[in-house]
Protein backbone atom coordinates (compact mmCIF):
# COMPACT_ATOMS: atom_id res chain seq x y z
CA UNK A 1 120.66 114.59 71.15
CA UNK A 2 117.10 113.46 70.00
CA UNK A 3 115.45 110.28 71.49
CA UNK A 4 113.02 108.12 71.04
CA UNK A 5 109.87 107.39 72.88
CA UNK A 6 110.09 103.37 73.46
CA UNK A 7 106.89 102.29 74.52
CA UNK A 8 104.56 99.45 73.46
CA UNK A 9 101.34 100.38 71.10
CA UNK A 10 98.29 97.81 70.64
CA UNK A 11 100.20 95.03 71.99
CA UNK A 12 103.86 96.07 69.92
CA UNK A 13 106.81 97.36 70.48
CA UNK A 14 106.65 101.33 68.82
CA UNK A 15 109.37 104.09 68.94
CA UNK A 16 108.13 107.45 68.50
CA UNK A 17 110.57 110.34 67.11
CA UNK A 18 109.12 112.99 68.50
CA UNK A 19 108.96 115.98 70.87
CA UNK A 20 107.88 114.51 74.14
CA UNK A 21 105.59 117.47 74.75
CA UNK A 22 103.74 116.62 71.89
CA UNK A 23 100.18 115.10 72.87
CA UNK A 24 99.37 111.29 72.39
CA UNK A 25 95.87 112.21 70.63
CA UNK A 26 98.18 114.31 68.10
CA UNK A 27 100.59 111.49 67.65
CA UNK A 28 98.16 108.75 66.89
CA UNK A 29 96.24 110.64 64.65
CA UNK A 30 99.10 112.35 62.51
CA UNK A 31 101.91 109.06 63.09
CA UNK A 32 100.25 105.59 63.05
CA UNK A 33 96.98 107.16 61.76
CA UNK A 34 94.96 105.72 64.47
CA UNK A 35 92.03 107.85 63.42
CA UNK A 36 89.35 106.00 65.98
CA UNK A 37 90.92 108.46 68.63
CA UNK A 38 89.05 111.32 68.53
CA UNK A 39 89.01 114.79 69.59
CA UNK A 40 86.01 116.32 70.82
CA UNK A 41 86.59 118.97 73.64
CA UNK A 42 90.84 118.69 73.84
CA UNK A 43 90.08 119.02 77.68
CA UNK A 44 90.37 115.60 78.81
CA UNK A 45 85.87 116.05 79.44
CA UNK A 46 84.02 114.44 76.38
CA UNK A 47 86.04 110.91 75.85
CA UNK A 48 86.18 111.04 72.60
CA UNK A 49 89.74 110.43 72.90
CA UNK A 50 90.19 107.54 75.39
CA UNK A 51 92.96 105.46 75.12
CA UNK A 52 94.09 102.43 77.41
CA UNK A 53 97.30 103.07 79.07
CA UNK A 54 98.90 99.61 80.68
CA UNK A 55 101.34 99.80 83.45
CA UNK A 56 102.93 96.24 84.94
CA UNK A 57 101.92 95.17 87.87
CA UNK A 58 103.65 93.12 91.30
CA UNK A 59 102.52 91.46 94.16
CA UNK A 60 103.61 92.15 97.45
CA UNK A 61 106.65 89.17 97.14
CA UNK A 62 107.23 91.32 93.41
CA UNK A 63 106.23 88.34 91.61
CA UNK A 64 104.79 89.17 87.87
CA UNK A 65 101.44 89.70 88.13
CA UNK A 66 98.72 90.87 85.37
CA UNK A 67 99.36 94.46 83.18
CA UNK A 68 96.87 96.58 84.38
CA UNK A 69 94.97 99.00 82.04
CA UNK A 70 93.04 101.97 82.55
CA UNK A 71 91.52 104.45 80.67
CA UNK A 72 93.11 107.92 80.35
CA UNK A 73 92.18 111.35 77.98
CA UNK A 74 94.68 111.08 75.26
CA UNK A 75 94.19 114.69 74.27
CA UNK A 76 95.81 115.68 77.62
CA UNK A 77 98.50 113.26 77.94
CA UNK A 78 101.96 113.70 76.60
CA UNK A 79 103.81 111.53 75.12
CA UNK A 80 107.01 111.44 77.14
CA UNK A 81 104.57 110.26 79.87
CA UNK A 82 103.86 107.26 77.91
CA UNK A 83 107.16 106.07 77.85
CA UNK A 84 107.98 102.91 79.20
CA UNK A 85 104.34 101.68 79.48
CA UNK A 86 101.29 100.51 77.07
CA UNK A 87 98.83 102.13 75.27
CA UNK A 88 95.69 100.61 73.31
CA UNK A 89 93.88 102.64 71.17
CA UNK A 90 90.10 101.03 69.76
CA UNK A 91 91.69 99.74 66.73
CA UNK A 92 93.83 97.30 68.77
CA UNK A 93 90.96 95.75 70.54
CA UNK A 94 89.73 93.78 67.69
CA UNK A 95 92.07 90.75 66.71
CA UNK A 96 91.00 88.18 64.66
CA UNK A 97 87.39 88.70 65.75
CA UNK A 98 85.43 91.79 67.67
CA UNK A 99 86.76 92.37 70.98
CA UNK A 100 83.61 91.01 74.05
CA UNK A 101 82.73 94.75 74.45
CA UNK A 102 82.84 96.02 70.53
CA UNK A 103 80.75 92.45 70.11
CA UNK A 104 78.00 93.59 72.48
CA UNK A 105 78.20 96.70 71.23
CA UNK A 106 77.25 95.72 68.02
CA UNK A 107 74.92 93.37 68.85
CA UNK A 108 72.46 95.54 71.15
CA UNK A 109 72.53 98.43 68.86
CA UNK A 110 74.22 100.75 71.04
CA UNK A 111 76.83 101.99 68.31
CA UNK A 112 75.87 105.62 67.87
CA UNK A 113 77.18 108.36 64.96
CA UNK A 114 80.66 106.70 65.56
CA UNK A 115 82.56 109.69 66.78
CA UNK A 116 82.06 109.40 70.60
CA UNK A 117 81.37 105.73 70.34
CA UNK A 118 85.15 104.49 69.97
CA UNK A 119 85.67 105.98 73.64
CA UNK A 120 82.63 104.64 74.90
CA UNK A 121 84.23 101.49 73.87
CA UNK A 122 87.29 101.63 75.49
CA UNK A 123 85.92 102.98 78.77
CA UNK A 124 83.80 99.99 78.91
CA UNK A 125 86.71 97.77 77.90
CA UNK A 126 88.34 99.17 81.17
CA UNK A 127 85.81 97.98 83.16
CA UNK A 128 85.52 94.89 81.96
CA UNK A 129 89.56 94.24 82.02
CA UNK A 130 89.64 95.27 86.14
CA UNK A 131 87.63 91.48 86.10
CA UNK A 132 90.02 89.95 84.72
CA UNK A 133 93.30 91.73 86.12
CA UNK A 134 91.13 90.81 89.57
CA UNK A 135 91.47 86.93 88.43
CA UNK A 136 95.23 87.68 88.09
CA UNK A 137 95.18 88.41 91.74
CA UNK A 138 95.36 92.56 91.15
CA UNK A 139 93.81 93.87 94.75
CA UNK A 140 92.44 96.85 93.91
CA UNK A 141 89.78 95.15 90.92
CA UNK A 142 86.73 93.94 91.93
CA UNK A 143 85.22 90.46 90.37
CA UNK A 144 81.36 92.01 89.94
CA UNK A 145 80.70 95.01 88.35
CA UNK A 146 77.24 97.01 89.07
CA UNK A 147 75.11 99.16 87.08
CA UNK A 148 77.03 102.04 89.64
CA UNK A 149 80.38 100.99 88.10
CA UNK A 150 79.26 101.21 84.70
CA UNK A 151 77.60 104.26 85.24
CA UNK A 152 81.10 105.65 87.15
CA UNK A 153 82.75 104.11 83.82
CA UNK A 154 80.92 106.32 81.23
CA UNK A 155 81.28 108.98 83.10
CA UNK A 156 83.59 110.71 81.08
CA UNK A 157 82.38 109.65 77.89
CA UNK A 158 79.62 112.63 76.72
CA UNK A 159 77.92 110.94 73.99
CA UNK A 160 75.05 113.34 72.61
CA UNK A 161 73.80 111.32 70.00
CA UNK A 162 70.93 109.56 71.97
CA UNK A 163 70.11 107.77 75.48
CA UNK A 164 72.68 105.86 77.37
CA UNK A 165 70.35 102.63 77.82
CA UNK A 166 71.15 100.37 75.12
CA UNK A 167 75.34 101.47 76.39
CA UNK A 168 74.58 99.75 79.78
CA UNK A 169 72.70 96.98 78.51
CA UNK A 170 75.73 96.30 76.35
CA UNK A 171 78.24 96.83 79.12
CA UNK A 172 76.16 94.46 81.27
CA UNK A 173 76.48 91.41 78.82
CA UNK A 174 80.30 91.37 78.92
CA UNK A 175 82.20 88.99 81.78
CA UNK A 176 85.65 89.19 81.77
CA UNK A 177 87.78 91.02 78.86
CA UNK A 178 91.08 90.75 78.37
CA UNK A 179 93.39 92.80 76.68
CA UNK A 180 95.64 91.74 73.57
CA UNK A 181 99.04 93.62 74.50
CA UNK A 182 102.29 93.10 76.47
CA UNK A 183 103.37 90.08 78.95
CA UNK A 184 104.77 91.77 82.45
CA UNK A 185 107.87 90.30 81.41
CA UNK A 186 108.22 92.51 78.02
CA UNK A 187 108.35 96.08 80.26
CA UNK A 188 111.49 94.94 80.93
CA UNK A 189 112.94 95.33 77.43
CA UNK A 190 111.74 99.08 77.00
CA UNK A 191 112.74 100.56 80.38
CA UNK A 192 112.07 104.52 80.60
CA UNK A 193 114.85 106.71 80.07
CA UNK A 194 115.87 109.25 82.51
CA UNK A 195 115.62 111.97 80.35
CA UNK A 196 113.79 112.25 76.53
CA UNK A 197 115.25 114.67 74.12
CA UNK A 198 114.12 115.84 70.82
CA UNK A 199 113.46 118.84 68.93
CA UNK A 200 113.77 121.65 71.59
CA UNK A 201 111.88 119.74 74.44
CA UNK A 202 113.27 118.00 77.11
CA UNK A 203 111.54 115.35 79.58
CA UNK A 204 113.01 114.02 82.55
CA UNK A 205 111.79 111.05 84.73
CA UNK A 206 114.04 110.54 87.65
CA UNK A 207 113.48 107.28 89.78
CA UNK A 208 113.96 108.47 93.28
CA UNK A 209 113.67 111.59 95.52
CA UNK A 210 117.24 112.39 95.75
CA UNK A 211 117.42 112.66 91.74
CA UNK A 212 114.10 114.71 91.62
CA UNK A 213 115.76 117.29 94.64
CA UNK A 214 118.67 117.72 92.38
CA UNK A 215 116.89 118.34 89.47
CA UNK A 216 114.70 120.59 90.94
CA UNK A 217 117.45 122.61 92.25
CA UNK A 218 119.21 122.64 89.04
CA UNK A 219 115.92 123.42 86.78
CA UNK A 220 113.56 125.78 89.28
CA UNK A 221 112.06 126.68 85.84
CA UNK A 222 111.17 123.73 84.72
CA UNK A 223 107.53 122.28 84.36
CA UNK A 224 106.87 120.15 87.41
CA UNK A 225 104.11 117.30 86.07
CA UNK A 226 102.12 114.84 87.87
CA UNK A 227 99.46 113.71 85.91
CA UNK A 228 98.86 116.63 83.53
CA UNK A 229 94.95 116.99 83.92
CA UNK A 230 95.23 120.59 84.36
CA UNK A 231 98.88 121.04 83.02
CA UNK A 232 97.40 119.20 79.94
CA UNK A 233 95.02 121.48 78.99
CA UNK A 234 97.21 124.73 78.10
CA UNK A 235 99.21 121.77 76.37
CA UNK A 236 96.34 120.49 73.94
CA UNK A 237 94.04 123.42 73.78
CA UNK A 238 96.09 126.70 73.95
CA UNK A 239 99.28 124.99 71.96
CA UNK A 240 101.77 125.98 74.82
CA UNK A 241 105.02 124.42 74.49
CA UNK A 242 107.08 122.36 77.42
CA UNK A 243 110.47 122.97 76.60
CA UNK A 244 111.96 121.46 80.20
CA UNK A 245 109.02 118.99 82.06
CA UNK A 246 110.26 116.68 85.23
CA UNK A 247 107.44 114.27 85.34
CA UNK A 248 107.12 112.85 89.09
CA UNK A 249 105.55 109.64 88.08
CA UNK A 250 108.17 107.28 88.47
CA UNK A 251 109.94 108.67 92.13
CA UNK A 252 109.53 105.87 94.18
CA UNK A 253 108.74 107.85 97.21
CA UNK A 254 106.41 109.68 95.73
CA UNK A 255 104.53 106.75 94.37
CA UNK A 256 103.88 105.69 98.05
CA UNK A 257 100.78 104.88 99.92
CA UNK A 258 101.47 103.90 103.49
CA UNK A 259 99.18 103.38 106.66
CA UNK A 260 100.08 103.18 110.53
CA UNK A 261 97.91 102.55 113.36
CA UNK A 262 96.43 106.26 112.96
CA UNK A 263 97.22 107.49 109.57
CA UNK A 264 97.01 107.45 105.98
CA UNK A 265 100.00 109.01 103.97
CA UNK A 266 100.23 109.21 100.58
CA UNK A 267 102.67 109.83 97.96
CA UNK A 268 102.27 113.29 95.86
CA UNK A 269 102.38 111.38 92.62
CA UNK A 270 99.91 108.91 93.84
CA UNK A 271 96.55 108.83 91.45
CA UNK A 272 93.05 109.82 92.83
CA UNK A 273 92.39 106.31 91.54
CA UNK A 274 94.06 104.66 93.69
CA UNK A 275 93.32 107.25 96.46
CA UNK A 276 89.90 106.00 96.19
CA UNK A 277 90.57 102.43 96.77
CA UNK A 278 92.31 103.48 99.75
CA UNK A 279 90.13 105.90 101.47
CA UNK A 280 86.43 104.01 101.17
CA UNK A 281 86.39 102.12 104.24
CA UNK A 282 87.63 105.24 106.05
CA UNK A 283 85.99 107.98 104.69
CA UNK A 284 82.75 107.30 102.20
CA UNK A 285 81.74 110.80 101.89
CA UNK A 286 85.45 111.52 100.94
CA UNK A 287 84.97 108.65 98.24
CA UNK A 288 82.08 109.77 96.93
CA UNK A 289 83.76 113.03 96.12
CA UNK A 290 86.26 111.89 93.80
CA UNK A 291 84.29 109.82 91.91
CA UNK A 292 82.32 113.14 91.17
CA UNK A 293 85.24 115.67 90.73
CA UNK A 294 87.04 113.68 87.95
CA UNK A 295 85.91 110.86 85.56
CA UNK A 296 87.99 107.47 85.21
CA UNK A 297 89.80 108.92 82.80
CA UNK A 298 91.33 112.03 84.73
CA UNK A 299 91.46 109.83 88.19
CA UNK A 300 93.99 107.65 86.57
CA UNK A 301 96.25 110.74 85.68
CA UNK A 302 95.51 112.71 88.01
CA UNK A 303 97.68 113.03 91.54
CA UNK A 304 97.00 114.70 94.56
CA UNK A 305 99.86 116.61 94.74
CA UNK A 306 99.47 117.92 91.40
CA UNK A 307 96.05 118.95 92.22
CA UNK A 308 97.26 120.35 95.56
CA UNK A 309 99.86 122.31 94.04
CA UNK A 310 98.03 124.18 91.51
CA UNK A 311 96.59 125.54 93.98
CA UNK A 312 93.18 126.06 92.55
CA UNK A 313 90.32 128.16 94.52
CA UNK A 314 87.98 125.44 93.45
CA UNK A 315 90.04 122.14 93.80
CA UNK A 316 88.10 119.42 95.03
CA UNK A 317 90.38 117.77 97.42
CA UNK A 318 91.75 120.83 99.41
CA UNK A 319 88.73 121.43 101.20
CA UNK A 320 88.34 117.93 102.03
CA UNK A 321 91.42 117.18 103.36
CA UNK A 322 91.98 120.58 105.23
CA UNK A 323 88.27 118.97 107.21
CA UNK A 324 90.12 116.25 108.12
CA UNK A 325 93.57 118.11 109.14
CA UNK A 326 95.91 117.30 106.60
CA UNK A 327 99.94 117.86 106.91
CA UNK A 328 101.85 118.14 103.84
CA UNK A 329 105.41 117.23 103.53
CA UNK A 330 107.64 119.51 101.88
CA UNK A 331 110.93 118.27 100.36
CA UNK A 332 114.43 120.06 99.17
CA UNK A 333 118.00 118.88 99.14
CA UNK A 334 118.37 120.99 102.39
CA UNK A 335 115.62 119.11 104.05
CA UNK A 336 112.01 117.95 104.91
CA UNK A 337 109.21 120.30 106.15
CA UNK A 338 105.58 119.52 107.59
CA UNK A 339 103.30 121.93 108.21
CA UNK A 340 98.95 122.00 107.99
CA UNK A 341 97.69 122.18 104.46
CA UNK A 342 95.33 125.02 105.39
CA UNK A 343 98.96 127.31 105.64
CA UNK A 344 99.94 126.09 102.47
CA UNK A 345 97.71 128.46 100.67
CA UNK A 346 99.01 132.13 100.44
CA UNK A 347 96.72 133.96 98.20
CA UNK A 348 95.54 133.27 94.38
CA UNK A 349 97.71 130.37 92.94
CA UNK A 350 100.64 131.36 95.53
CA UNK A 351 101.67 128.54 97.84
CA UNK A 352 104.75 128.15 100.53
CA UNK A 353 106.25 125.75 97.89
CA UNK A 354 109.89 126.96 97.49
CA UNK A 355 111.68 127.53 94.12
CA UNK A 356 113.69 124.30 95.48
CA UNK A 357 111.22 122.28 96.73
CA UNK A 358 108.24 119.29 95.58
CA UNK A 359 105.32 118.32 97.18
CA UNK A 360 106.12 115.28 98.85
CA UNK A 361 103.19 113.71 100.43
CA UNK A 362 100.16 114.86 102.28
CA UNK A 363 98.92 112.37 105.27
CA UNK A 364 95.29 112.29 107.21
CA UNK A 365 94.30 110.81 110.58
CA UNK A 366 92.13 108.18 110.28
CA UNK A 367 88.98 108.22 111.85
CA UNK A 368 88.15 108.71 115.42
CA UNK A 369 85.32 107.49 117.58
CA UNK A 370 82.63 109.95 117.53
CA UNK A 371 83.59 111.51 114.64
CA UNK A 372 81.30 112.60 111.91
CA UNK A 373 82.56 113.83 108.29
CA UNK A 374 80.97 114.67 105.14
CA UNK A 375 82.13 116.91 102.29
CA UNK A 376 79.29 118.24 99.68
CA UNK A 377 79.95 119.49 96.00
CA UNK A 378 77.68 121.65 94.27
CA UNK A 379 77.72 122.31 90.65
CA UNK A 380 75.79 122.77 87.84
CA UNK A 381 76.30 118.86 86.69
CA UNK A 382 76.63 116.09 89.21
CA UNK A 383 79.53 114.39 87.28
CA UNK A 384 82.57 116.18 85.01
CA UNK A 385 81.90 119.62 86.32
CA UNK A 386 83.43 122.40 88.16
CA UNK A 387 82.70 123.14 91.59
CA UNK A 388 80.50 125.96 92.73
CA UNK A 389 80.52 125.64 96.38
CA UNK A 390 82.82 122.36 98.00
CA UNK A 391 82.44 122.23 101.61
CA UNK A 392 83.55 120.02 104.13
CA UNK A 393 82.57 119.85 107.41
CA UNK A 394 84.30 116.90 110.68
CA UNK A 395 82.78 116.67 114.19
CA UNK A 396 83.94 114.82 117.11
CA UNK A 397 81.53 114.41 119.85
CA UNK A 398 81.75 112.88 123.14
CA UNK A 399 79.29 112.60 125.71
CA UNK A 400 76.54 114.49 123.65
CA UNK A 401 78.59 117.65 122.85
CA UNK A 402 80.75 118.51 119.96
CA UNK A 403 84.26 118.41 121.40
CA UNK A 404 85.90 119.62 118.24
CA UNK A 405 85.28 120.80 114.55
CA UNK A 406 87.18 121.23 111.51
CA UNK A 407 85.27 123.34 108.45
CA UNK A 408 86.81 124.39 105.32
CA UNK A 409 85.54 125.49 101.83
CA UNK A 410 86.11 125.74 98.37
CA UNK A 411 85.07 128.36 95.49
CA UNK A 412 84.13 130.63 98.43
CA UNK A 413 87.37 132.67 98.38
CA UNK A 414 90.60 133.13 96.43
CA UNK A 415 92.30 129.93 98.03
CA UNK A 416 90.70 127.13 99.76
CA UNK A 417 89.78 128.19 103.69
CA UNK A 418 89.16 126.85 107.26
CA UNK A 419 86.02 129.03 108.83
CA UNK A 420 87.25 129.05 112.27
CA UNK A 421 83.51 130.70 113.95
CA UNK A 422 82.14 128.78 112.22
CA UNK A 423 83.97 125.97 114.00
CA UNK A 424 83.52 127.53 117.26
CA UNK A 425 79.79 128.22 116.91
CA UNK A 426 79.70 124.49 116.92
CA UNK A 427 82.17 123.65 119.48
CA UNK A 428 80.71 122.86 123.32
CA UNK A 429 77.07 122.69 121.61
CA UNK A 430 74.90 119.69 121.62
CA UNK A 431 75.03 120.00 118.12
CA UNK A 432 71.44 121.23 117.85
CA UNK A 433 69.33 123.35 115.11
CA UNK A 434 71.04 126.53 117.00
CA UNK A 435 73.79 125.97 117.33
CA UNK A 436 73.57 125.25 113.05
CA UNK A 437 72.17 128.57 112.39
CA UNK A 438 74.87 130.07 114.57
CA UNK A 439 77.35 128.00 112.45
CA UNK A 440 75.90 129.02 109.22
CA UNK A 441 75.85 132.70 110.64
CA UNK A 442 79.58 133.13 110.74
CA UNK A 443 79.84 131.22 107.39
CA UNK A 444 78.07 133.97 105.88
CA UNK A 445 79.87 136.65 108.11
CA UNK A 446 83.31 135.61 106.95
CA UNK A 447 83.02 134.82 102.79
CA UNK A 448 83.13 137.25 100.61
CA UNK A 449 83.30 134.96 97.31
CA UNK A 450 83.08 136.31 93.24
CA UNK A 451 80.38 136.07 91.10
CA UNK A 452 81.06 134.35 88.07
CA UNK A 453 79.15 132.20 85.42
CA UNK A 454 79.33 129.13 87.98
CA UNK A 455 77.18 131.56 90.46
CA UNK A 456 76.66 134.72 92.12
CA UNK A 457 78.56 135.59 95.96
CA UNK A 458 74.80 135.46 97.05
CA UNK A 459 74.12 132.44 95.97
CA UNK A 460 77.32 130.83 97.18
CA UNK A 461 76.29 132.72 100.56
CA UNK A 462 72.95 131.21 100.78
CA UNK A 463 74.28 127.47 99.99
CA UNK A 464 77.39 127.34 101.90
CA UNK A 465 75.28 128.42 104.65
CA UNK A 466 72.74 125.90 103.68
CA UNK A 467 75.21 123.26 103.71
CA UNK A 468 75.75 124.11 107.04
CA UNK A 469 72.53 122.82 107.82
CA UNK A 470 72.62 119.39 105.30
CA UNK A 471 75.26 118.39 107.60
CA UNK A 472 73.60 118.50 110.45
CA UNK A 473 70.85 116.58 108.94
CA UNK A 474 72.91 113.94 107.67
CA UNK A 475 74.26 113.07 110.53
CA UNK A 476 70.92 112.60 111.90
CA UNK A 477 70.36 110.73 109.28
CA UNK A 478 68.13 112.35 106.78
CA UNK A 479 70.63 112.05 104.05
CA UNK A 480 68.73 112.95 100.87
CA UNK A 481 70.51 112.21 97.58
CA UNK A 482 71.54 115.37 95.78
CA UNK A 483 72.45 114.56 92.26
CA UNK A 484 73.12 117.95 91.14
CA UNK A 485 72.44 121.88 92.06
């Protein structure tokens, strides 16, 4: 039986007959003929196609609170996953006069040839609504934004036409921006659906774990989705078809971010965004990473069990969190499994993840005292770009000498990797220059990485071994900032 996709659309009510597989870029531009949506790269990396994508938010005592918007790539979004929530394309900024940010805009000359401008625009409209959704009280917004945040805004927006300058200046005149679109209140009237059927394609969006197990047992073929950043791109670019999906963005458990006395835990469908709120005070270095291995755009899709599970050689956060000794949880209708995320990884794209099971959550220690972590990403462009080399390297010391060490790596082998002598060359050391070059010894002694357009193995060699080295100086503290290798 064919349904519709209820969801609201520059502040009204729409219903979309269509397949929920189909892309939102493709839908605006062929439905309402919201041509300001662009596509550019149909990879989720240029920004041409930014959209705003609203989602109600709660206090703690669930009282109504602000919608909060964000900006997300609508060539790699489907539409089932819109369902339910709002989306704000740049013709629905402007009511009866320019929106604050197409105003400035406009007014400093920063328009450009008009194709990748639109995005630039709603990126920056973003920004500027976190102020105001921060006067409503929502935690995670900050009141002043920096040249840094608008810089981390326009990240994903690859404007060629000319210099950024007269951009910033723009985004720098604009205090708080609101949005034109939905009261809290309204979500109420278009609650998802379960399940969204139409022309061959079916997408379900159970609420709670229990549902999801079932499904999962009942549909092992299905498409498991969590944000769709890499999913997304087969979607928009090669024209695959998802003919059974089970989005995990609205499992309750899943959407979880907890914290005890001595650990983090979070949810598998939680977003890097808000990953990133949670893990600054512990962990800059970790921070710093995922602003650099996805844009806004892709960190508000994005999950960390999705990018766990596609168990990518070169996925940022593996490394990372294997450093800091990460347990995944593994979930089934026959039970709950833990085990290190370092034995998740089989071989190429092959996991322990059972026909049966989902990704659950994966949970850190917080910090210890005398502990020392850092994680490095080289790649040919400091933002938007593919990893190289990702290493991350976690001391503890006491009394002088390195008591224990975790190191793992990225694009160095066919799944992310722990390098265990290289762990013990520092281990008992005073964590001198020798015992480095030991470290960085059995670095190079156990890799054996490809050569591909990203880099040769030698050079991969040289700077994972290098890195071995960085760290050490860090930590002394001659941190040098590396934009880009």
């Amino acid at each position: 039986m064919s349904q519709t996709i209820r969801f609201f659309l520059n502040g009204q009510k729409q219903e979309a007959s269509v397949r929920p597989d189909t892309t939102v870029l493709d839908w605006l531009r062929s439905g309402p003929r919201l041509t300001g949506t662009k596509e550019g790269c149909a990879e989720g990396d240029c920004g041409a196609c930014s959209v705003l994508i609203g989602d109600p938010w709660f206090d703690d005592a669930h009282h109504e609170g602000a919608v909060h918007y964000q900006a997300a790539n609508s060539c790699i979004l489907a539409m089932g996953q819109v369902d339910g929530r709002a989306v704000v394309t740049v013709e629905g900024l402007k009511t009866e006069q320019l929106h604050p940010v197409q105003a400035a805009m406009a007014e400093n000359g920063s328009s450009q040839c008009g194709f990748c401008t639109p995005g630039i625009v709603i990126s920056l409209t973003g920004l500027a609504a976190q102020r105001s959704a921060a006067g409503a009280g929502l935690a995670a917004c900050k009141t002043e934004v920096t040249d840094s945040d608008i810089h981390d805004a326009l990240a994903g927006n690859l404007c060629r036409c000319t210099g950024y300058r007269p951009i910033v200046e723009a985004a720098r005149k604009v205090g708080k921006a609101t949005i034109a679109g939905p009261h809290v209140a309204a979500f109420a009237k278009i609650e998802p659906r379960t399940t969204i059927s139409a022309a061959g394609s079916t997408f379900h969006q159970p609420q709670s774990l229990n549902d999801l197990l079932q499904l999962r047992k009942e549909k092992p073929d299905a498409i498991l989705l969590g944000g769709g950043t890499d999913l997304g791109v087969a979607l928009a670019d090669y024209h695959t078809d998802w003919n059974e999906v089970i989005s995990l963005a609205r499992v309750r458990e899943l959407r979880a971010i907890r914290e005890t006395e001595d650990h983090l835990s979070f949810g598998a469908a939680v977003t890097w965004e808000e990953i990133l709120a949670g893990i600054i005070e512990y962990y800059p270095s970790f921070a710093t990473l995922i602003r650099r291995f996805g844009s806004t755009q892709i960190r508000s899709m994005g999950t960390v069990g999705g990018n766990i599970g596609t168990a990518s050689p070169i996925g940022d956060g593996p490394p990372a969190l294997i450093a800091l000794g990460a347990e995944i949880e593994l979930a089934s209708l026959s039970g709950h499994r833990f085990l290190a995320l370092e034995d998740f990884f089989l071989d190429y794209r092959k996991t322990e993840l059972r026909a049966d099971e989902v990704i659950a959550s994966v949970s850190i220690p917080k910090p210890v005292e005398g502990q020392e972590f850092r994680v490095y990403k080289i790649s040919k462009r400091y933002d938007q770009d593919i990893s190289t080399v990702c290493a991350a390297f976690s001391i503890v010391r006491e009394e002088g000498q390195v008591r224990s060490a975790r190191i793992a790596f990225g694009g160095m082998a066919a799944t992310p990797q722990r390098a265990p002598k290289a762990e013990q060359a520092l281990v008992g050391s005073v964590f001198d220059h020798r015992a480095v070059e030991a470290c960085a010894t059995a670095i190079t002694a156990q890799f054996k990485p490809l050569s591909d357009w990203r880099g040769s193995a030698e050079y991969r060699l040289q700077v994972a071994a290098n890195l071995a080295e960085r760290f050490w100086r860090d930590v002394a503290g001659e941190t040098v900032e590396v934009m880009a290798l």
